[in-house]
N, C-alpha and C. Protein backbone atom coordinates (compact mmCIF):
# COMPACT_ATOMS: atom_id res chain seq x y z
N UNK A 1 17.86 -6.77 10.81
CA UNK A 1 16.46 -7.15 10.70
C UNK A 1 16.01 -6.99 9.24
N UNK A 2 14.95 -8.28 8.94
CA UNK A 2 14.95 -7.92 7.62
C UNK A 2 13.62 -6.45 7.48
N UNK A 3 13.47 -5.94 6.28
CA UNK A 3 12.55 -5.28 6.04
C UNK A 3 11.05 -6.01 6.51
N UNK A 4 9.92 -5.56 6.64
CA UNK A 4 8.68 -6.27 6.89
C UNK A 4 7.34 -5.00 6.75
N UNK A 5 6.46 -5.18 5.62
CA UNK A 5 5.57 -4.11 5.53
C UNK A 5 4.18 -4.61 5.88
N UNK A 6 3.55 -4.00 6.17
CA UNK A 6 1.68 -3.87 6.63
C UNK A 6 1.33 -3.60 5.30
N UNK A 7 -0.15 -4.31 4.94
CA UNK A 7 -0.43 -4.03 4.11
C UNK A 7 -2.10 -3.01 5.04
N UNK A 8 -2.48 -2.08 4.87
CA UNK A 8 -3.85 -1.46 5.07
C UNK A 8 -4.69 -1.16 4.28
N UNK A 9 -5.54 -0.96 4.13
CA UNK A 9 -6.49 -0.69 3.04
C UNK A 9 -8.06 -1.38 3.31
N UNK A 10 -9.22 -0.97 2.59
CA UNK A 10 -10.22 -1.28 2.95
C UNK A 10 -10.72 -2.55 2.88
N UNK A 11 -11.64 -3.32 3.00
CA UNK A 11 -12.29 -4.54 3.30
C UNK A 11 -12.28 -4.68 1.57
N UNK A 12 -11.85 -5.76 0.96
CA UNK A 12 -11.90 -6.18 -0.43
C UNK A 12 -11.12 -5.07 -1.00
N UNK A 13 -10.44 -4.81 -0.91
CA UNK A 13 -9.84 -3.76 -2.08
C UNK A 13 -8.29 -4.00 -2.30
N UNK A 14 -7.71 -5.48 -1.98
CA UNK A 14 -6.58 -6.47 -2.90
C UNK A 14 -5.75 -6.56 -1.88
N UNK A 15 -6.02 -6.49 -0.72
CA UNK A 15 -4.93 -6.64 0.12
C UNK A 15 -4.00 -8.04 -0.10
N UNK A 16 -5.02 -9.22 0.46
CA UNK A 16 -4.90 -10.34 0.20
C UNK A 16 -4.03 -11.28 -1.01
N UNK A 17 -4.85 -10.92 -1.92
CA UNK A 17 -4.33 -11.24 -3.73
C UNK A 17 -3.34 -10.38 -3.81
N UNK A 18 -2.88 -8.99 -3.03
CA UNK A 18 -1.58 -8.93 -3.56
C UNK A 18 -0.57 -9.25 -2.40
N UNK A 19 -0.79 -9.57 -1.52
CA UNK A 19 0.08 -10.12 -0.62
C UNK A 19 0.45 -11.49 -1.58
N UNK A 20 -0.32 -12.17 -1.93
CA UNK A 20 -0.56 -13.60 -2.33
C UNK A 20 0.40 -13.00 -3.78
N UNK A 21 0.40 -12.14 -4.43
CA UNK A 21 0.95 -12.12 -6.15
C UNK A 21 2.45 -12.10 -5.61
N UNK A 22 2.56 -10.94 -4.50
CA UNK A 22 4.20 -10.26 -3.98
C UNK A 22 4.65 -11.53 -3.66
N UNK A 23 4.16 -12.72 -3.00
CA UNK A 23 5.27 -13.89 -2.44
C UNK A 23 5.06 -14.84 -3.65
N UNK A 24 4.19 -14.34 -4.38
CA UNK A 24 4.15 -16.07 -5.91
C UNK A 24 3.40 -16.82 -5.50
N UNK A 25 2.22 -16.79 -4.72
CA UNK A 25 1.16 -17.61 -4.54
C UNK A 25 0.35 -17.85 -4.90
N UNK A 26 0.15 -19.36 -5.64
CA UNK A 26 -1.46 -19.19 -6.45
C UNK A 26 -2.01 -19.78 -5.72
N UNK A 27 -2.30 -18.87 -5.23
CA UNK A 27 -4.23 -19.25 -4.07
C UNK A 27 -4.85 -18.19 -4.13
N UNK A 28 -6.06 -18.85 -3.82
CA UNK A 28 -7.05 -17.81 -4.09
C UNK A 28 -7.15 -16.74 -2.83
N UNK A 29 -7.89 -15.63 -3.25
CA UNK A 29 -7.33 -14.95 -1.56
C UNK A 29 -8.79 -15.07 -0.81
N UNK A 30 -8.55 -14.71 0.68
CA UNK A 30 -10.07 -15.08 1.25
C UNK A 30 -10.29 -13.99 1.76
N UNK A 31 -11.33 -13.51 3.11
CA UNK A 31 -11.52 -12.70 4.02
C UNK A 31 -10.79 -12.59 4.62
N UNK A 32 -9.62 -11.70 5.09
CA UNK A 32 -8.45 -11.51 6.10
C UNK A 32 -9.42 -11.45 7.69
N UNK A 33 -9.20 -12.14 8.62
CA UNK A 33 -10.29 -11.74 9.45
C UNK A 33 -9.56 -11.47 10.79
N UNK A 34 -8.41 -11.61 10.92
CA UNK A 34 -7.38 -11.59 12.01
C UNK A 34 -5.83 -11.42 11.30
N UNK A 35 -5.06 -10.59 11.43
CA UNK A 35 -3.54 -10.35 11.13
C UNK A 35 -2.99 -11.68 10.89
N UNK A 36 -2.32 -11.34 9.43
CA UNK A 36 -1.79 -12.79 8.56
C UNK A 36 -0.23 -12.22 8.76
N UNK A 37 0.75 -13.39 9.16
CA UNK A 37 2.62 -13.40 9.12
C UNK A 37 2.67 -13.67 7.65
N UNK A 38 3.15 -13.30 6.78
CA UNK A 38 4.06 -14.20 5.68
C UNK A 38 5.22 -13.48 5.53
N UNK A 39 6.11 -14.28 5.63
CA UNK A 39 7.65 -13.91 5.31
C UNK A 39 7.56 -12.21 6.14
N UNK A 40 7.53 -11.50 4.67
CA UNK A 40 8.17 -10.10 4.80
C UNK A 40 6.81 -9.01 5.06
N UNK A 41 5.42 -9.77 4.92
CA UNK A 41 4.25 -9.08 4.63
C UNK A 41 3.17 -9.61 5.82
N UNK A 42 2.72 -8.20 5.85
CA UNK A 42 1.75 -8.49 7.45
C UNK A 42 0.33 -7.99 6.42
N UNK A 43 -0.30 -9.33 6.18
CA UNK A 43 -2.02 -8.14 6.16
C UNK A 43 -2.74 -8.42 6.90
N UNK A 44 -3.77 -7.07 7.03
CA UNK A 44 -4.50 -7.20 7.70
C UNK A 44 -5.99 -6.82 7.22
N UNK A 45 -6.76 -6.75 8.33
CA UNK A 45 -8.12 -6.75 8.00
C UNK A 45 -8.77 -5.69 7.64
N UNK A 46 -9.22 -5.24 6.75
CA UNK A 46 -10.13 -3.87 6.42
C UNK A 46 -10.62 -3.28 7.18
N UNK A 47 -11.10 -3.87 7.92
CA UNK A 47 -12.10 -3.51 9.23
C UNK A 47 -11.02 -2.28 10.16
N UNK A 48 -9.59 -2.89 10.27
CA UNK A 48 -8.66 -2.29 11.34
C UNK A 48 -8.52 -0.39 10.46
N UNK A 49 -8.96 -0.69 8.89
CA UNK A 49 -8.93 0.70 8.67
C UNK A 49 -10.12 1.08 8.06
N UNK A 50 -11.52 0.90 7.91
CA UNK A 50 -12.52 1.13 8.09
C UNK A 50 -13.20 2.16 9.38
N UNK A 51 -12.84 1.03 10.33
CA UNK A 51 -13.06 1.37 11.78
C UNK A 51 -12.61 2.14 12.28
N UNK A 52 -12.24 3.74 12.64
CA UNK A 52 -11.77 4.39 13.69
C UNK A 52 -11.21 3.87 14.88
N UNK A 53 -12.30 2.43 15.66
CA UNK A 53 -11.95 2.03 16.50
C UNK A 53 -10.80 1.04 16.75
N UNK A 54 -10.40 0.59 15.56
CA UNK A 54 -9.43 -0.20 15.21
C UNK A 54 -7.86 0.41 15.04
N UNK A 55 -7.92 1.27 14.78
CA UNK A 55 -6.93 2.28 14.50
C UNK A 55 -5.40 2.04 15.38
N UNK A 56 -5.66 1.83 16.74
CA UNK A 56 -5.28 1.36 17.79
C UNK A 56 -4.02 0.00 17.30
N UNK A 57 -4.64 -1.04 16.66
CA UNK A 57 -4.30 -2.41 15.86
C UNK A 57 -3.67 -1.75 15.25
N UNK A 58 -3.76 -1.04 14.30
CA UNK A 58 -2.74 -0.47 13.09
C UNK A 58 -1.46 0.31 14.17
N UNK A 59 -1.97 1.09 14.74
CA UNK A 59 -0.68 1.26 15.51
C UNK A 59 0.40 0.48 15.93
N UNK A 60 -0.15 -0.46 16.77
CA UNK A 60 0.10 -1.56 17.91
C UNK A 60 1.13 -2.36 16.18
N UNK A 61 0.47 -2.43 15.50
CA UNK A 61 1.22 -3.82 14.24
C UNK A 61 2.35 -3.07 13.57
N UNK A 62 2.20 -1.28 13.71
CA UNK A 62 3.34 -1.01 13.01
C UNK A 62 4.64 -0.94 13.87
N UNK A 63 4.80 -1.10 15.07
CA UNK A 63 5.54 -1.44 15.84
C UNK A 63 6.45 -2.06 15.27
N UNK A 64 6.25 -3.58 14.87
CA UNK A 64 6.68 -4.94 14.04
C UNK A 64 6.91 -4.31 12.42
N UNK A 65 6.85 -3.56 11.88
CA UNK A 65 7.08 -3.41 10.56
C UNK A 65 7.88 -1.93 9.86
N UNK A 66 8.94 -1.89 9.04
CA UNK A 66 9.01 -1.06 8.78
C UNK A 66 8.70 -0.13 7.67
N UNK A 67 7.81 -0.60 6.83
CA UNK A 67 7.21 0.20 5.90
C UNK A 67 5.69 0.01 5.82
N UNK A 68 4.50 0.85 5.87
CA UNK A 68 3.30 0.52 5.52
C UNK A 68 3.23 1.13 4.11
N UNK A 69 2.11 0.01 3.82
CA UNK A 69 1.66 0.20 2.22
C UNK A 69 0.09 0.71 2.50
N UNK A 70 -0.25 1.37 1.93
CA UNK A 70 -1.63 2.48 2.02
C UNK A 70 -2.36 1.68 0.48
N UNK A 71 -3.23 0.82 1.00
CA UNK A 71 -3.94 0.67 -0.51
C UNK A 71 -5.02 1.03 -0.73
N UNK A 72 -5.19 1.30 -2.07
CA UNK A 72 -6.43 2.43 -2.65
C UNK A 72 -7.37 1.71 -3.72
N UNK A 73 -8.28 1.03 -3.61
CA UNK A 73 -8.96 0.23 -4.53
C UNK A 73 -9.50 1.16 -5.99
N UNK A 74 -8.67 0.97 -7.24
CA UNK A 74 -9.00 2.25 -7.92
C UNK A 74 -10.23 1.51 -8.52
N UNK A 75 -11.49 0.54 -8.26
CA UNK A 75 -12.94 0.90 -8.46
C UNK A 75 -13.40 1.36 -7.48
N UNK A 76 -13.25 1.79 -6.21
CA UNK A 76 -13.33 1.96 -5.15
C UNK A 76 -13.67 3.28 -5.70
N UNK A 77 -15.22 3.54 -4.97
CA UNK A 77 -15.37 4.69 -4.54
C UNK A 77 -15.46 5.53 -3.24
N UNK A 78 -15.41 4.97 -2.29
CA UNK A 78 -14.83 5.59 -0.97
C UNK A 78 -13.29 5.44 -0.63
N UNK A 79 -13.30 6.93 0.18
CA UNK A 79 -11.78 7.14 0.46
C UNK A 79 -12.13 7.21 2.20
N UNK A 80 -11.05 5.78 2.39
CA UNK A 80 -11.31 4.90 3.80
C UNK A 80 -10.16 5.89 4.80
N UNK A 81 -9.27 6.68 4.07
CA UNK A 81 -8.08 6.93 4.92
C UNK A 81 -8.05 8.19 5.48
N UNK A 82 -8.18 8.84 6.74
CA UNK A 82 -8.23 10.38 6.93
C UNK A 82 -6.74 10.76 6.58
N UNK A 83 -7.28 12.10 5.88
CA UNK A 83 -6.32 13.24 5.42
C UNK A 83 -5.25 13.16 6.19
N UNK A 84 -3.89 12.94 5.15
CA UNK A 84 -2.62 12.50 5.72
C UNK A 84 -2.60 11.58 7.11
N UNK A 85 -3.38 10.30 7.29
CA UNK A 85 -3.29 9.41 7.81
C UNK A 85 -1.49 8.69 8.13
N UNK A 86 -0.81 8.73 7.05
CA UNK A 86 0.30 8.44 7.34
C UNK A 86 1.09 8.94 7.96
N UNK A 87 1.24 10.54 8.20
CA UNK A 87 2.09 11.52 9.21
C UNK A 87 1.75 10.57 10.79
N UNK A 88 0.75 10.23 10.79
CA UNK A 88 0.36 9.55 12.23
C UNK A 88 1.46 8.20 12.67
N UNK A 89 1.99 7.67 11.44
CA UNK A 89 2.45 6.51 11.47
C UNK A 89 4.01 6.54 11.07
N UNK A 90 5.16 6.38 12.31
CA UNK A 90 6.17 6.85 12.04
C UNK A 90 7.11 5.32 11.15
N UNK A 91 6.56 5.51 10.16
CA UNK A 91 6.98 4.18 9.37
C UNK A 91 7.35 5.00 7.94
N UNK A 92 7.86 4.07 6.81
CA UNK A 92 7.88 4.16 5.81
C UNK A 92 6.93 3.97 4.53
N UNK A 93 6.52 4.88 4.12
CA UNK A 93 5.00 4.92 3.84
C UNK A 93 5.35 4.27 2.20
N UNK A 94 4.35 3.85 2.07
CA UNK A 94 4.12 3.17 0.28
C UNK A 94 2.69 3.37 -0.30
N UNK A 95 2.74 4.26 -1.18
CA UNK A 95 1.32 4.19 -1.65
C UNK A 95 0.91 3.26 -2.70
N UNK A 96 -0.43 2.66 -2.83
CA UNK A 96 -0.38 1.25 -3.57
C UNK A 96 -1.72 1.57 -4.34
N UNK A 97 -2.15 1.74 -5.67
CA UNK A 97 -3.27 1.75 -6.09
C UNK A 97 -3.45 0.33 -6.68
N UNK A 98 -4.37 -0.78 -5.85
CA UNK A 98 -4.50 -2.07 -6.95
C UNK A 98 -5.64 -2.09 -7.46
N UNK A 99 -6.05 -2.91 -8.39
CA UNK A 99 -7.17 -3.41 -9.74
C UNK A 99 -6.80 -2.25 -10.18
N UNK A 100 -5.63 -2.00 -11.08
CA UNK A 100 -5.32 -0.86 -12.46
C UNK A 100 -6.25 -1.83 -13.59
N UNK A 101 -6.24 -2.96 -13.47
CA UNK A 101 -6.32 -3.58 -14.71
C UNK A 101 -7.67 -3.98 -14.89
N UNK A 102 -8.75 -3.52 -13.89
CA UNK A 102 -10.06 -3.84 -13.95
C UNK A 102 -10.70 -2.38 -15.28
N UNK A 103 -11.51 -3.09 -15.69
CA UNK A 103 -12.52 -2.42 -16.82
C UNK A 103 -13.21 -1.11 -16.33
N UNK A 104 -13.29 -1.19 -14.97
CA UNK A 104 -14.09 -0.02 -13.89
C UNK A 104 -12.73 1.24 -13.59
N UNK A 105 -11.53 0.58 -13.43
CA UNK A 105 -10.43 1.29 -12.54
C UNK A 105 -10.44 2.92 -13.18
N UNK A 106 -10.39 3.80 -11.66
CA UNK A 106 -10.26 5.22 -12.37
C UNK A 106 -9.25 5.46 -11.40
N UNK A 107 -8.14 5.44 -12.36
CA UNK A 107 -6.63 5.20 -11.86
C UNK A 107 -6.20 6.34 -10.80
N UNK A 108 -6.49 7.89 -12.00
CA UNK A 108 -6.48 9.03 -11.33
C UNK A 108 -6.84 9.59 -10.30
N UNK A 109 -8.07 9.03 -9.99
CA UNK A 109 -8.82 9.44 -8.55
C UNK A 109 -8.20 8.67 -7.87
N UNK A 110 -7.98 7.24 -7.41
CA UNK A 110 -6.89 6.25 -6.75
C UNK A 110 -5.88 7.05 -6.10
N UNK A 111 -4.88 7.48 -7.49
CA UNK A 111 -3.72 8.65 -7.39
C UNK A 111 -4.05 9.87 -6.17
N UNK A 112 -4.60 10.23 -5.90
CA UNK A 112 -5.47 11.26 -5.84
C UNK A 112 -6.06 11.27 -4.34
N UNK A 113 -6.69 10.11 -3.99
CA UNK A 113 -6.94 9.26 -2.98
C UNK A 113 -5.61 9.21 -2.51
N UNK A 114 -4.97 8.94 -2.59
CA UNK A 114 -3.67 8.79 -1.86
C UNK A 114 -2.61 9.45 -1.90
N UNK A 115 -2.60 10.64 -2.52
CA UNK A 115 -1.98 11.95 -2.30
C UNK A 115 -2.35 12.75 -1.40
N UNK A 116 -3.90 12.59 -0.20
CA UNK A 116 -4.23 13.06 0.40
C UNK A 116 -3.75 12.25 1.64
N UNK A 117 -3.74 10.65 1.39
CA UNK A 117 -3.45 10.31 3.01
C UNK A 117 -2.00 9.67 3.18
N UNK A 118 -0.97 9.87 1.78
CA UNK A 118 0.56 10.05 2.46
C UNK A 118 1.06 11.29 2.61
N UNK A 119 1.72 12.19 3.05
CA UNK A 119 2.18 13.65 2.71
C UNK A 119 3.74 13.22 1.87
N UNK A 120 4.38 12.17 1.66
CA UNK A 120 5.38 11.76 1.28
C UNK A 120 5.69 10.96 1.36
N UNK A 121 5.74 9.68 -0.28
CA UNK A 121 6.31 8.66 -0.64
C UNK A 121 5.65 8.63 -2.16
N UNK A 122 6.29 7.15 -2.17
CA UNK A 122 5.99 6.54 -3.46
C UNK A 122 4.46 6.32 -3.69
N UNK A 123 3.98 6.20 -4.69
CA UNK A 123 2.92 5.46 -5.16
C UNK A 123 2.76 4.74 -6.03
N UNK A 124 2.44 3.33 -6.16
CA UNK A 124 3.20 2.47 -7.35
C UNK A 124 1.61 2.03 -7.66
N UNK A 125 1.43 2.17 -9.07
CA UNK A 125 0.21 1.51 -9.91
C UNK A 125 0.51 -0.04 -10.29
N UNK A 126 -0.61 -0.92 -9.65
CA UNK A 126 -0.75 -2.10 -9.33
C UNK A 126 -1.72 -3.03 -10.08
N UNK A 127 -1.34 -3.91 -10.38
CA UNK A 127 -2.23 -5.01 -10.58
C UNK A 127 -1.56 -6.43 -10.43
N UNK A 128 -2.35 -7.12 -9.03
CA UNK A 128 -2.27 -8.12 -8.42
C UNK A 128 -2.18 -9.43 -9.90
N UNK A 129 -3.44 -9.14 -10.67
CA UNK A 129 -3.80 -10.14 -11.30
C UNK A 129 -2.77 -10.37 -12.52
N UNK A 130 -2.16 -9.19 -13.12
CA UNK A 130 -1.13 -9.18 -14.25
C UNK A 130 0.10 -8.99 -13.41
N UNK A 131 0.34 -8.86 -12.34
CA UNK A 131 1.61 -8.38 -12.15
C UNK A 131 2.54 -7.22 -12.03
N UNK A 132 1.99 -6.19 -12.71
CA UNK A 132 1.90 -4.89 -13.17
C UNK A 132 2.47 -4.44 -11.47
N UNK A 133 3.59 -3.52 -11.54
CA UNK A 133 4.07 -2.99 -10.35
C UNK A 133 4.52 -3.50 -9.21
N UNK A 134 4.94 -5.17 -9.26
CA UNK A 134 4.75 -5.87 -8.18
C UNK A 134 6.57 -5.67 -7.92
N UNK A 135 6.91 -5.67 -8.79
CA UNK A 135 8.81 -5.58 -8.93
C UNK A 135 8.94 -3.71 -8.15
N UNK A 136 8.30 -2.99 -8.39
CA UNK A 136 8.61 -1.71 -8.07
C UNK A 136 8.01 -2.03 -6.10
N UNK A 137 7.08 -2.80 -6.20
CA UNK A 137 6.46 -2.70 -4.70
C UNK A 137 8.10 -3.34 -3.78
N UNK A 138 7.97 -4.70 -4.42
CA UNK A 138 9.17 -5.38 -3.78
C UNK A 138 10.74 -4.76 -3.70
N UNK A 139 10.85 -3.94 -4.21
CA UNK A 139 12.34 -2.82 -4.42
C UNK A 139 12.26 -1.99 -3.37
N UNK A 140 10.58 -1.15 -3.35
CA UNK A 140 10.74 -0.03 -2.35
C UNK A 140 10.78 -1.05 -0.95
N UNK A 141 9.70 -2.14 -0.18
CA UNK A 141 9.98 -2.37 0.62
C UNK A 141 11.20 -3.47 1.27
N UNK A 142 12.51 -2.76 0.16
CA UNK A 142 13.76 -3.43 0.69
C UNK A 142 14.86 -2.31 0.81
N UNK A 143 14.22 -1.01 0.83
CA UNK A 143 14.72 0.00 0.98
C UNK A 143 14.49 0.46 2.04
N UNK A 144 15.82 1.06 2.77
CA UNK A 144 15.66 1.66 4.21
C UNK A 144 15.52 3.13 4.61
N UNK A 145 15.36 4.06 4.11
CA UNK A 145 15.01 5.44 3.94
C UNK A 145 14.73 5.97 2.56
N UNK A 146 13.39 6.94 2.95
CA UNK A 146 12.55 7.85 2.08
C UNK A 146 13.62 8.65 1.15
N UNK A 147 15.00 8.96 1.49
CA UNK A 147 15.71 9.10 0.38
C UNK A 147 15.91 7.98 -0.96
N UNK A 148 16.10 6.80 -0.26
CA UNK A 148 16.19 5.43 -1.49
C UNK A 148 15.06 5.69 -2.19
N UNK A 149 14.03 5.87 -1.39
CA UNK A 149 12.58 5.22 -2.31
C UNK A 149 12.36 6.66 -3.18
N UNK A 150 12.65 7.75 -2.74
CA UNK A 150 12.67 9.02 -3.98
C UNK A 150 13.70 8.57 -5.00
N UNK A 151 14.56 8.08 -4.85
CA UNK A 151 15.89 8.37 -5.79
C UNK A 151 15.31 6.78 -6.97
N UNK A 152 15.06 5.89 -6.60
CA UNK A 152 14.36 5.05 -7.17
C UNK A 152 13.28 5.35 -7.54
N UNK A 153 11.96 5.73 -7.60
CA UNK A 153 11.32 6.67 -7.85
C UNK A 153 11.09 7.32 -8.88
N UNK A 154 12.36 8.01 -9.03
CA UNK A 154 12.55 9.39 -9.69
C UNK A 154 13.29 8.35 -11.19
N UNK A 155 13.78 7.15 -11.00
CA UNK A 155 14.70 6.87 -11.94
C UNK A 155 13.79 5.85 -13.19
N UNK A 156 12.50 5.85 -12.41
CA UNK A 156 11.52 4.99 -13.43
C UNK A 156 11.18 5.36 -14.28
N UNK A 157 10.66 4.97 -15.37
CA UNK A 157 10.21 5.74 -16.75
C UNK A 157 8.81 4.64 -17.33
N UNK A 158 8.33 4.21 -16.52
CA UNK A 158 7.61 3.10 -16.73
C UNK A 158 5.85 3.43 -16.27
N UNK A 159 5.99 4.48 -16.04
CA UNK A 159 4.39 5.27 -15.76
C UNK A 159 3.30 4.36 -14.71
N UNK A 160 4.51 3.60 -13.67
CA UNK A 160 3.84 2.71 -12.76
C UNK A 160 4.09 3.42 -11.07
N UNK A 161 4.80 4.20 -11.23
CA UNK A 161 5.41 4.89 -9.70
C UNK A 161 5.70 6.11 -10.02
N UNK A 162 5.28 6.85 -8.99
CA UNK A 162 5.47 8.26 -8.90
C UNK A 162 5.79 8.56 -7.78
N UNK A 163 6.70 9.82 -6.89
CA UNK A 163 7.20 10.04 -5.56
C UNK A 163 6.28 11.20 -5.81
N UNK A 164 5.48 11.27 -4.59
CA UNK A 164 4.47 12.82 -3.64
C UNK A 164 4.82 13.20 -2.64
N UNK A 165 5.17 14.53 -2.72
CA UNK A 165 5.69 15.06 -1.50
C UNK A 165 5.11 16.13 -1.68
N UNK A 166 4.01 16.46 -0.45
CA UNK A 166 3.40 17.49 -0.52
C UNK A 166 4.20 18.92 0.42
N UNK A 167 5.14 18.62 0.27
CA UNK A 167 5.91 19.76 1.24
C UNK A 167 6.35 20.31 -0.26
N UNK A 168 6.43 20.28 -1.22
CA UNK A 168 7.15 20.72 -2.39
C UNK A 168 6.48 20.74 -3.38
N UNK A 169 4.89 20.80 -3.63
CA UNK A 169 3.84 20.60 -4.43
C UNK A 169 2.96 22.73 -4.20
């Protein structure tokens, strides 16, 4: 089976545009309003992680996928994801901060934001619009265990990915 990741994250905060950058698509991105197939990438709607009540959907879709990507809008000032949200989800977790490259982005808090809701994986600094991290996103979700994605990880020197593991922090 090939690899296949979820993208989650809040209502506008790049799901779309980077689903659309990861396959080479120039289109513009729209309102996700119902679960999108492409190839290797499932997004979905903000709402499914906004909502508590939706939560259910995120379950039910990770069924079909083996890595979720956790995205963190770094102008974003709300943090959409409860504390270690990912332990809930027996998948392969990816942490994703996109708009690095916006004039607003406060990268660190992003970071930060999502050191609270993976307990362990990657986190790769993103930008949909330059490209920035899209080669590190596409590497980890062709990797089949949290050992690959540390050992890759660990071998970057490019100040775009970092491995968090809060069992060792």
């Amino acid at each position: 089976m090939q690899n296949r990741a979820m993208l989650i994250g809040s209502v506008g905060g790049g799901k779309s545009t980077l689903t659309n950058a990861l396959l080479g698509k120039k289109v513009p991105a729209f309102k996700t309003q119902s679960l999108h197939y492409y190839d290797w990438i499932v997004d979905t709607p903000g709402e499914y992680t906004e909502n508590p009540m939706f939560y259910k959907n995120i379950m039910a879709t990770s069924l079909e996928v083996t890595h979720v990507m956790y995205l963190q809008d770094a102008t974003g000032e709300k943090m959409i994801f409860p504390p270690n949200f990912s332990s809930g989800i027996p998948k392969l977790p990816i942490g994703i901060v996109t708009k690095s490259d916006h004039p607003d982005a406060k990268i660190a808090e992003a970071l930060e934001k999502l050191k609270q809701t993976i307990s362990t994986g990657p986190i790769v600094i993103s930008s949909a619009m330059k490209g920035t991290g899209l080669g590190h996103i596409r590497a980890l979700a062709d990797m089949d265990t949290m050992e690959e994605m540390k050992a890759y990880a660990m071998e970057q020197d490019d100040g775009l990915i970092v491995f968090y593991d809060s069992l060792y922090i």
